[in-house]
N, C-alpha and C. Protein backbone atom coordinates (compact mmCIF):
# COMPACT_ATOMS: atom_id res chain seq x y z
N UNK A 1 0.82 -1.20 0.00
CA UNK A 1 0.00 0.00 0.00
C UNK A 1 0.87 1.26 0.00
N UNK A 2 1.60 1.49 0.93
CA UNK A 2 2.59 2.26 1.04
C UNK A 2 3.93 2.88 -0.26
N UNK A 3 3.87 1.42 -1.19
CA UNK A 3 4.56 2.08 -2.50
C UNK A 3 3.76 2.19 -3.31
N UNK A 4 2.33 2.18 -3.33
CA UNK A 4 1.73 2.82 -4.30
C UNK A 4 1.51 3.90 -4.16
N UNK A 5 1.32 4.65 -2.95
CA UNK A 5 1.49 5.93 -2.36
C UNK A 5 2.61 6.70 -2.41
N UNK A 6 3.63 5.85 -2.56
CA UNK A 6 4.91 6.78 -3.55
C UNK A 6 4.99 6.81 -4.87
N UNK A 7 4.54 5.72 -5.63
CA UNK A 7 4.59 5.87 -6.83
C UNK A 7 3.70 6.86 -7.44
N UNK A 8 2.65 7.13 -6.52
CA UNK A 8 1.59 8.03 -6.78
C UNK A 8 1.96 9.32 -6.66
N UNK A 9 2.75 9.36 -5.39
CA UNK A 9 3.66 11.19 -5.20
C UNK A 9 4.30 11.38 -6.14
N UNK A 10 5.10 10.20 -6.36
CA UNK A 10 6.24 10.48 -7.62
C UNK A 10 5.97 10.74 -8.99
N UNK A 11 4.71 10.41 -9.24
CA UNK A 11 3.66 10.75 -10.42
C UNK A 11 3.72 12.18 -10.56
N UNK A 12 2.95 12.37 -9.13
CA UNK A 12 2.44 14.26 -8.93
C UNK A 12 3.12 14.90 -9.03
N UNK A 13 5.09 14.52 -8.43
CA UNK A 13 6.12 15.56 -8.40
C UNK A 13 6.24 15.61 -9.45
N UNK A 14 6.23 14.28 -10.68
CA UNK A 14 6.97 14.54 -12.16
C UNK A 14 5.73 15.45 -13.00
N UNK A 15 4.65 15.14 -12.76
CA UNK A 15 3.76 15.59 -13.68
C UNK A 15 3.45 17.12 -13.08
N UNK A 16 3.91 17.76 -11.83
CA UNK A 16 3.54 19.14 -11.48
C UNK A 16 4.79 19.89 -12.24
N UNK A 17 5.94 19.19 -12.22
CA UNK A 17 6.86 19.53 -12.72
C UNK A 17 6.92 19.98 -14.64
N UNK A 18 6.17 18.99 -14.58
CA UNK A 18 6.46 19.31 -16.26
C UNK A 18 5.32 20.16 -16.90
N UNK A 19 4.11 20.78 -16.21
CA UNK A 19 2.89 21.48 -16.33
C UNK A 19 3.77 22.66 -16.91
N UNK A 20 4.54 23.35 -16.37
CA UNK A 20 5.25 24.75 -17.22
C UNK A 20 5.35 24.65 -18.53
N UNK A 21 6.37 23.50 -18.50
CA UNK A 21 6.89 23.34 -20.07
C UNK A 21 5.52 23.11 -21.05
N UNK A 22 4.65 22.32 -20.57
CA UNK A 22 3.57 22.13 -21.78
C UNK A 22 2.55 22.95 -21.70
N UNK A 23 3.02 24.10 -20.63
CA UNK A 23 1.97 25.19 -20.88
C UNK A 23 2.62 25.87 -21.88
N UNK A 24 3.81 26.55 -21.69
CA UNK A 24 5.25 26.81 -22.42
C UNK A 24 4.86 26.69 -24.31
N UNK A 25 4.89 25.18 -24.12
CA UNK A 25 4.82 24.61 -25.67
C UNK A 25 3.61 24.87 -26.23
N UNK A 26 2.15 24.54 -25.69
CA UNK A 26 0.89 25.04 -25.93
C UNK A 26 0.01 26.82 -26.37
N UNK A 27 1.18 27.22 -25.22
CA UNK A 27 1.30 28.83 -25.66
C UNK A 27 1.64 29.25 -27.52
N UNK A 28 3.14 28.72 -27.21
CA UNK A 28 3.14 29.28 -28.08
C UNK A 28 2.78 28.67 -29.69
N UNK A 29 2.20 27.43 -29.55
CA UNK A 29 1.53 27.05 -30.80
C UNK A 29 0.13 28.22 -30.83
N UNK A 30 -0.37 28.15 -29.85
CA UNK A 30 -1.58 29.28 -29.78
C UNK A 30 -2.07 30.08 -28.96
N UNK A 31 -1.49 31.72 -29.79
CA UNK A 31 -1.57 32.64 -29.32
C UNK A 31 -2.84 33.35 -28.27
N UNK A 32 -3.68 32.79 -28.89
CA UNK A 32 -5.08 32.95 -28.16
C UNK A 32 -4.37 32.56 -26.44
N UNK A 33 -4.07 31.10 -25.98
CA UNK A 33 -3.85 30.79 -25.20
C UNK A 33 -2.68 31.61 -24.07
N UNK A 34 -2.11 33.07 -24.37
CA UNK A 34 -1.19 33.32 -24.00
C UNK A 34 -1.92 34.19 -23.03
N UNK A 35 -3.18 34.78 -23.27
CA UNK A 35 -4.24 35.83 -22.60
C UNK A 35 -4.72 35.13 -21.84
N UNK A 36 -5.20 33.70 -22.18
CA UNK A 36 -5.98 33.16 -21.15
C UNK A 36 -5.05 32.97 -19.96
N UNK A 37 -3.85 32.02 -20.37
CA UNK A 37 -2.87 31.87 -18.78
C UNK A 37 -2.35 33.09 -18.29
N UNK A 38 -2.33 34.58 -18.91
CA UNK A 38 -2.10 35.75 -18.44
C UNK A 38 -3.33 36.11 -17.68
N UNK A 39 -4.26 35.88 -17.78
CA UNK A 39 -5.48 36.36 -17.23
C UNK A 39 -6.04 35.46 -15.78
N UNK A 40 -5.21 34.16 -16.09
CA UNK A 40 -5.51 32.97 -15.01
C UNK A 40 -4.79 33.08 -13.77
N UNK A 41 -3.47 33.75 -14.41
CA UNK A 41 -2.28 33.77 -13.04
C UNK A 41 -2.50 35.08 -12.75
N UNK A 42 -3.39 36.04 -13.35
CA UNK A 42 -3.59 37.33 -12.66
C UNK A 42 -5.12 37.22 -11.31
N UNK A 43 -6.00 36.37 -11.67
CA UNK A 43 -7.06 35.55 -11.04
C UNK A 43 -6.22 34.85 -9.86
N UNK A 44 -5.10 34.33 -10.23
CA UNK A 44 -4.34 33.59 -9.36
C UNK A 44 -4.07 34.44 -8.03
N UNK A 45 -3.19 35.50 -7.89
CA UNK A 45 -2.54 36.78 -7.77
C UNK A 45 -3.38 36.82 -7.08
N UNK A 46 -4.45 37.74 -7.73
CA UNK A 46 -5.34 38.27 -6.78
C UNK A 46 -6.19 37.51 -5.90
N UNK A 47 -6.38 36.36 -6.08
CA UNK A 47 -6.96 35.30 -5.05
C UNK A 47 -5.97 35.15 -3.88
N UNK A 48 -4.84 34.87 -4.02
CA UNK A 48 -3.91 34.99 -2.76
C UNK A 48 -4.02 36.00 -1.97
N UNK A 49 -3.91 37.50 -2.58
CA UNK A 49 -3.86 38.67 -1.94
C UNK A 49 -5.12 39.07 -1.11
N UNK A 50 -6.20 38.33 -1.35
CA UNK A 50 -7.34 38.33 -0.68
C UNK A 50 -7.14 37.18 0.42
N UNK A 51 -6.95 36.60 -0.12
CA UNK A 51 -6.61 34.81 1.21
C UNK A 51 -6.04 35.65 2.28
N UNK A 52 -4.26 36.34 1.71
CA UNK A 52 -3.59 36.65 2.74
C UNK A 52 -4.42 37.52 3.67
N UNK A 53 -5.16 38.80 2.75
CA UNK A 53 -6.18 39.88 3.81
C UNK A 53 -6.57 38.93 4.67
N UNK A 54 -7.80 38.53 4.43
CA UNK A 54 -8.82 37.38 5.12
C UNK A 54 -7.79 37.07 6.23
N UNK A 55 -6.91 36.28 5.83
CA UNK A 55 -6.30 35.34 7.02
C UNK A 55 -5.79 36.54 8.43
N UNK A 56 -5.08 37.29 7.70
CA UNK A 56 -4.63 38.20 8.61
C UNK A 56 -5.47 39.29 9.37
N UNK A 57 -6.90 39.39 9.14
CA UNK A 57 -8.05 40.05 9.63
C UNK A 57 -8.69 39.49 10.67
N UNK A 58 -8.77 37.87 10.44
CA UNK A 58 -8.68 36.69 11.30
C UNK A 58 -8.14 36.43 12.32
N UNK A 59 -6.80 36.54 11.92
CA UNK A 59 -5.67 36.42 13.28
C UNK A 59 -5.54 37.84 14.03
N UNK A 60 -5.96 38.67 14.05
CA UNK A 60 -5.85 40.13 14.16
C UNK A 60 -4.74 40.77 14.38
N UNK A 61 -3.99 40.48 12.94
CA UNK A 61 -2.54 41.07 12.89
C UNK A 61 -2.59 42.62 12.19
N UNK A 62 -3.74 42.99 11.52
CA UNK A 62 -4.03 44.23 11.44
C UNK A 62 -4.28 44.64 12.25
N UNK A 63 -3.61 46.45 13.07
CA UNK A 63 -4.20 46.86 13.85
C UNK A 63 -5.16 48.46 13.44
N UNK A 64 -6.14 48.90 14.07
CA UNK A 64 -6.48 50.32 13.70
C UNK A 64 -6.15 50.70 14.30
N UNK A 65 -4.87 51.76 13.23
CA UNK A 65 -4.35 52.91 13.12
C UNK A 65 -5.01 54.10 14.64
N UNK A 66 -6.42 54.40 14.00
CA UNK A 66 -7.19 55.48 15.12
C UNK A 66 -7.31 54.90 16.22
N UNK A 67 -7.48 53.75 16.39
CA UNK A 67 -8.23 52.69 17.74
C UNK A 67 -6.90 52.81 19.27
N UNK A 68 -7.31 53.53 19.83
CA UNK A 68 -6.49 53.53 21.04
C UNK A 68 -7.01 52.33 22.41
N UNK A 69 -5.98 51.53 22.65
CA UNK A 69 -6.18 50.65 23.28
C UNK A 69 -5.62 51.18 24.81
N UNK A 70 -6.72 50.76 26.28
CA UNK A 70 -6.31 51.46 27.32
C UNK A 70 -5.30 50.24 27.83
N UNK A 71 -5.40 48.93 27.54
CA UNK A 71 -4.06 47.82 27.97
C UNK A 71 -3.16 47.97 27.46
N UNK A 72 -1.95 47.92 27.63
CA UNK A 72 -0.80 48.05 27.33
C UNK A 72 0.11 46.84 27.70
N UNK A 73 0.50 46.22 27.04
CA UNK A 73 1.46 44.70 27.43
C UNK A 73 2.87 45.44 27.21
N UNK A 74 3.71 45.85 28.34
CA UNK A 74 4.88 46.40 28.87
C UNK A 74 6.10 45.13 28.37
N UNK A 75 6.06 44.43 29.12
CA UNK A 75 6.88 43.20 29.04
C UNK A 75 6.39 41.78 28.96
N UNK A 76 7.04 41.01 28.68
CA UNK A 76 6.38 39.49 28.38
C UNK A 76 7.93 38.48 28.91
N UNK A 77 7.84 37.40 29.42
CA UNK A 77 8.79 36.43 29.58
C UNK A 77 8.36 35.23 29.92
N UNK A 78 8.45 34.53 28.33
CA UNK A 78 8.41 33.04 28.38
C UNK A 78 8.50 32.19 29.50
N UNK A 79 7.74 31.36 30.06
CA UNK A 79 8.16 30.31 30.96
C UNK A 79 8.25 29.10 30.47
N UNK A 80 7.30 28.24 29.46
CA UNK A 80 7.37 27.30 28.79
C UNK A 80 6.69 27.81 27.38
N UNK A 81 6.49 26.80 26.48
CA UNK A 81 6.16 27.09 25.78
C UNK A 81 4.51 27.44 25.14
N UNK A 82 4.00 26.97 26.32
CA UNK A 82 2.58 27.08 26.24
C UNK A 82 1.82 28.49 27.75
N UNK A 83 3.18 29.05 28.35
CA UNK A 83 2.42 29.64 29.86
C UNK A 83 4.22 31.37 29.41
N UNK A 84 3.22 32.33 29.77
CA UNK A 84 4.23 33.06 30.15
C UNK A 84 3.78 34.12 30.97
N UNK A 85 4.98 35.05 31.83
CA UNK A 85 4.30 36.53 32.90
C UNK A 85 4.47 37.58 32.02
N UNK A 86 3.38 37.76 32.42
CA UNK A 86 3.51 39.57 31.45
C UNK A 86 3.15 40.19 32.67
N UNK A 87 3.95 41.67 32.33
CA UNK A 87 3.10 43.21 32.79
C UNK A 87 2.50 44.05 31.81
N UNK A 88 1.21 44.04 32.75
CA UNK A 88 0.31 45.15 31.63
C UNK A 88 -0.05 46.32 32.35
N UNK A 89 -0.15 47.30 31.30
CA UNK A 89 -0.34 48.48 32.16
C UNK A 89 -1.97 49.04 31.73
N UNK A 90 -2.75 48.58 33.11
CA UNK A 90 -4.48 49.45 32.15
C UNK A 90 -4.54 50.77 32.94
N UNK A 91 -4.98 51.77 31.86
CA UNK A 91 -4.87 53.34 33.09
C UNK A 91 -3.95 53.93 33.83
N UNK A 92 -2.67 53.55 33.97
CA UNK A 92 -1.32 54.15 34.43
C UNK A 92 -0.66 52.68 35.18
N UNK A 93 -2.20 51.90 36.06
CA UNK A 93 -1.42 50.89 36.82
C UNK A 93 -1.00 49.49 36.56
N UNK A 94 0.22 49.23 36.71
CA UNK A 94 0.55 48.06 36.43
C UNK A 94 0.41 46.95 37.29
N UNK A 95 -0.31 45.86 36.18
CA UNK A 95 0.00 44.16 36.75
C UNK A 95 0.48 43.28 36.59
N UNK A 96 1.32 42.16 37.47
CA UNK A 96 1.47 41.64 36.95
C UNK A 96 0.83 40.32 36.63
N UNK A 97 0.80 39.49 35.44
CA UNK A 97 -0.28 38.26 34.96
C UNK A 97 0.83 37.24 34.38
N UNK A 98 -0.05 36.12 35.41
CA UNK A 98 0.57 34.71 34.94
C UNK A 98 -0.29 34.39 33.68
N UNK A 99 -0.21 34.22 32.62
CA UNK A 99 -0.95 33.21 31.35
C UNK A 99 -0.56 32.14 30.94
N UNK A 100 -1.47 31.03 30.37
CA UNK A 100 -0.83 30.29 30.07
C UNK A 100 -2.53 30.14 29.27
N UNK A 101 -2.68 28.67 28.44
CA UNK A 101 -3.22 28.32 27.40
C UNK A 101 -4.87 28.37 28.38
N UNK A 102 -4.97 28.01 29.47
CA UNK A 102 -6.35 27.36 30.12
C UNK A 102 -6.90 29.24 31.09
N UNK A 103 -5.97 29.79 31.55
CA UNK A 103 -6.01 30.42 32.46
C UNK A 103 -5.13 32.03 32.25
N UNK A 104 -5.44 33.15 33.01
CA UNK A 104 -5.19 34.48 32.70
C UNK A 104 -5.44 34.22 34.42
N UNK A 105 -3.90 34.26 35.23
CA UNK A 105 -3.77 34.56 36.46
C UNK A 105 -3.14 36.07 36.90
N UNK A 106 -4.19 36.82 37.87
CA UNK A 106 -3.13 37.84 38.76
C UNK A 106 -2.11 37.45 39.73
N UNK A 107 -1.12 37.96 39.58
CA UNK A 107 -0.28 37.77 40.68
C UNK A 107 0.12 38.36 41.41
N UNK A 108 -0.01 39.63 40.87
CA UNK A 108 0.51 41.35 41.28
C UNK A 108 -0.15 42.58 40.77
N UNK A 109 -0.63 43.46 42.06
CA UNK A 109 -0.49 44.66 41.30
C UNK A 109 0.83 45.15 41.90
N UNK A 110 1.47 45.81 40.85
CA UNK A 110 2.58 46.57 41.20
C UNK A 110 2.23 47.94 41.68
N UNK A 111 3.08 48.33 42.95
CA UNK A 111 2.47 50.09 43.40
C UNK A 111 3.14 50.80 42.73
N UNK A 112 4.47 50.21 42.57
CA UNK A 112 5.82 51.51 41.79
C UNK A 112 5.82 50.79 40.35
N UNK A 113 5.64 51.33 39.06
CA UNK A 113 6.39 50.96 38.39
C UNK A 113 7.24 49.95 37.44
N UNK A 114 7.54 49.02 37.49
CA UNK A 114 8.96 48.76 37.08
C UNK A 114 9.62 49.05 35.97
N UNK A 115 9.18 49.54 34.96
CA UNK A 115 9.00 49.61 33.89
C UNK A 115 8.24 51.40 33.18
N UNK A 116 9.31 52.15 32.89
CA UNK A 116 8.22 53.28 32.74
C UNK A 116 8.06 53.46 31.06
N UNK A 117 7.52 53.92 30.64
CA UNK A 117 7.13 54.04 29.37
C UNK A 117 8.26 54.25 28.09
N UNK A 118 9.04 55.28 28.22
CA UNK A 118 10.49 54.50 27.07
C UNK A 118 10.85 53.64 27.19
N UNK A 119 11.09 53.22 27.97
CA UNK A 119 12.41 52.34 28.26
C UNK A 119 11.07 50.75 28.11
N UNK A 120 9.91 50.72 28.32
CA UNK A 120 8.58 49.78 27.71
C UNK A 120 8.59 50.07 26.39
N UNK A 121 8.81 51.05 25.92
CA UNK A 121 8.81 50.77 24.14
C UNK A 121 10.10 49.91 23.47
N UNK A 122 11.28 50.23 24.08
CA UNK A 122 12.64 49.22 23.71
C UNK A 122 12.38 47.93 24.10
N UNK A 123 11.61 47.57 25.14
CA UNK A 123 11.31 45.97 25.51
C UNK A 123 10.21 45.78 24.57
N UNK A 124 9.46 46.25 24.15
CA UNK A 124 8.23 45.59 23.49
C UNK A 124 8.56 45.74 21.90
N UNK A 125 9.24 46.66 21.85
CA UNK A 125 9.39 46.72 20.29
C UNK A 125 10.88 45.71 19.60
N UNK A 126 10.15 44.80 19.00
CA UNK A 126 11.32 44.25 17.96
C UNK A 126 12.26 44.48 17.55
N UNK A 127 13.07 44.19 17.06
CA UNK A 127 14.22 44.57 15.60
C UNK A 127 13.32 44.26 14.44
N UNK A 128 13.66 45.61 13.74
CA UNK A 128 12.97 45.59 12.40
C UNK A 128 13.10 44.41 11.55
N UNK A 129 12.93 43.96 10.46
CA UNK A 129 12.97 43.17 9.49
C UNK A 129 14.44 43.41 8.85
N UNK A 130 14.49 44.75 8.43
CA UNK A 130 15.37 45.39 7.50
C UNK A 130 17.35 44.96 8.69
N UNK A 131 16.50 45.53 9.87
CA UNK A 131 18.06 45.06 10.88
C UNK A 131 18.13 43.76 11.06
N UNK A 132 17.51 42.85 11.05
CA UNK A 132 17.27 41.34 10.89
C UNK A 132 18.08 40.51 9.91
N UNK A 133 17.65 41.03 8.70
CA UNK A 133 17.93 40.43 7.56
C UNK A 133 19.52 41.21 7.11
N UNK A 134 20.19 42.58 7.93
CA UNK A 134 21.21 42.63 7.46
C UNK A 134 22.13 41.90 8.16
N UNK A 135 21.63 41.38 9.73
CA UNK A 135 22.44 40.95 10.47
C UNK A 135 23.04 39.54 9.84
N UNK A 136 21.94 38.85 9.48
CA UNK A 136 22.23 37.83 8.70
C UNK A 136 22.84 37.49 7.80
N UNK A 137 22.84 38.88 6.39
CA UNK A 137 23.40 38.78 5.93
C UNK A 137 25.08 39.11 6.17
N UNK A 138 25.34 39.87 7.18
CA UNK A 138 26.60 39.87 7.41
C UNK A 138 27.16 38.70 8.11
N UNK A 139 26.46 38.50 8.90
CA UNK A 139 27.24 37.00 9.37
C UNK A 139 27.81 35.71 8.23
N UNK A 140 26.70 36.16 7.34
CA UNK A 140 26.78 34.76 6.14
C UNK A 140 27.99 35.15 5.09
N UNK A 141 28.62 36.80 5.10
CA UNK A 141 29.59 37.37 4.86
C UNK A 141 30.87 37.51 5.06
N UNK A 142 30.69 37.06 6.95
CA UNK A 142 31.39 36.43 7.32
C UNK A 142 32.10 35.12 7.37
N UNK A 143 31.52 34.36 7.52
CA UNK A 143 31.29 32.99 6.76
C UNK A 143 32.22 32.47 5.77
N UNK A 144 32.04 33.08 4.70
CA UNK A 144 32.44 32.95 3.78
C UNK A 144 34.51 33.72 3.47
């Protein structure tokens, strides 16, 4: 059962593989056909670019711009991979919260502080993409 299920992949890899070329060859015997696969992979295109919207509207990785949020997640530190403590700040005061997958525990309100608002934007904010990808590339520069 099991090698017919490869012989069957190995079908799909050779025959997905060779779909270019005999689109390729089909094209250009007929020209008609060059609009239609131009018009199919533009259908294509734009079907993804909608998927991606959708998906990401979903996960709510878009945020609004105008929409001011009164929580504020200050800091975050992993404990496993499914539970971590954050401080959040709602209205000036900070707490601190155990989370994990089942549960959203208090553990603290904090009276002072720990954390004041610059020095919460350098912890919460990332490295860009752009500093990411040069770091990498210099290391791989190195490397070499």
């Amino acid at each position: 059962m099991s090698q017919i299920i490869a012989k069957l992949m190995k079908l799909l890899f050779i025959s997905t593989l060779s779909l270019p070329v005999m689109a390729l060859e089909e094209t250009s015997k007929r020209p008609e056909l060059e609009i239609g696969t131009m018009l199919g992979s533009l259908i294509l295109v734009l079907a993804c670019i909608f998927l991606f919207a959708f998906l990401m509207k979903k996960s709510n990785l878009l945020r609004h711009a105008g929409h001011k949020n009164p929580i504020k997640i200050i800091a975050t530190q992993p404990l496993t991979n499914k539970s971590r403590v954050q401080i959040i700040e709602v209205h000036g005061k900070q707490y601190l919260l155990g989370v994990s997958e089942q549960s959203v525990n208090l553990l603290d309100r904090l009276e002072t502080p720990i954390i004041d608002n610059e020095s919460a934007m350098e912890v919460q904010s990332a490295p860009s993409f752009t500093a990411a990808f040069a770091s990498v590339l210099s290391k791989a520069g190195k490397k070499k």
